[in-house]
Protein backbone atom coordinates (compact mmCIF):
# COMPACT_ATOMS: atom_id res chain seq x y z
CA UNK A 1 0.00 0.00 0.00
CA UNK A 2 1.31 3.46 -0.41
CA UNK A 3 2.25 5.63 2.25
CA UNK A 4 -0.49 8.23 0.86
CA UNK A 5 -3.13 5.48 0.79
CA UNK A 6 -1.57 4.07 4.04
CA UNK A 7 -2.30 7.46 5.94
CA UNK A 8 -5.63 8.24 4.07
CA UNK A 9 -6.87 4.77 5.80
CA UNK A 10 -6.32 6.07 9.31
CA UNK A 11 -9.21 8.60 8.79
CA UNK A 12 -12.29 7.19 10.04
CA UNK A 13 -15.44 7.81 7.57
CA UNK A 14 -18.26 8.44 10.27
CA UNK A 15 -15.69 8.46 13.58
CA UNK A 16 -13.76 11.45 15.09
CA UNK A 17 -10.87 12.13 13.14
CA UNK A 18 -7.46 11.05 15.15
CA UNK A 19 -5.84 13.95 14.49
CA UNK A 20 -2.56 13.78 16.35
CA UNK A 21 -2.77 10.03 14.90
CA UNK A 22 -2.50 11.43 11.71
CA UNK A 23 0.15 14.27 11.88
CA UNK A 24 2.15 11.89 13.35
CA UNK A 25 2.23 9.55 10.47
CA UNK A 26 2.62 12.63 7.96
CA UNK A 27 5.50 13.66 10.39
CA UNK A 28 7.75 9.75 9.86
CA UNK A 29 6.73 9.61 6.14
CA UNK A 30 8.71 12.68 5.76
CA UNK A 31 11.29 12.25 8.13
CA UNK A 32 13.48 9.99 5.95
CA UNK A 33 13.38 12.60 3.32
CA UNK A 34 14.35 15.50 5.59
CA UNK A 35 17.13 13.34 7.08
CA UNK A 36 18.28 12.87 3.57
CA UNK A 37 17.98 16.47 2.32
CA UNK A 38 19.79 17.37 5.66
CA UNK A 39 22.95 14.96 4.86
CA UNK A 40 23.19 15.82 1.03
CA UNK A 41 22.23 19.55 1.16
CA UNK A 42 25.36 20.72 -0.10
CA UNK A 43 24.99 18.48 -3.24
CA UNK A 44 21.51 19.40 -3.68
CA UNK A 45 22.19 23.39 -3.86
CA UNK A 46 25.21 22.86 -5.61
CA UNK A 47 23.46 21.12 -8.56
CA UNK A 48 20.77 23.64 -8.33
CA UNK A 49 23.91 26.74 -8.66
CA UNK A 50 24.99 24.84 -11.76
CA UNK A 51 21.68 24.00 -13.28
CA UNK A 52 21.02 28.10 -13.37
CA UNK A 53 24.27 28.89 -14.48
CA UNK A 54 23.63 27.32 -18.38
């Protein structure tokens, strides 16, 4: 399942909406790409620097 479709489930049709439930699944589906844009930022802005530059 994806992680969209995975997240989507854990709202309830006719319940109360978990919402802490929720942001806190939003909040580890991005953390791995955070962590990653954390450890290769440099690389990331640099190839955006040289992209501009043609």
């Amino acid at each position: 399942m994806p992680l969209s479709a995975g997240i989507a489930t854990l709202m309830g049709q006719r319940t109360i909406t978990d919402y802490p439930l929720l942001l806190a699944a939003a909040a580890m589906a991005m953390a791995p790409v955070v962590i990653l844009f954390l450890i290769m930022q440099r690389r990331v802005i640099d190839g955006i620097a040289f992209a501009g530059m043609k």
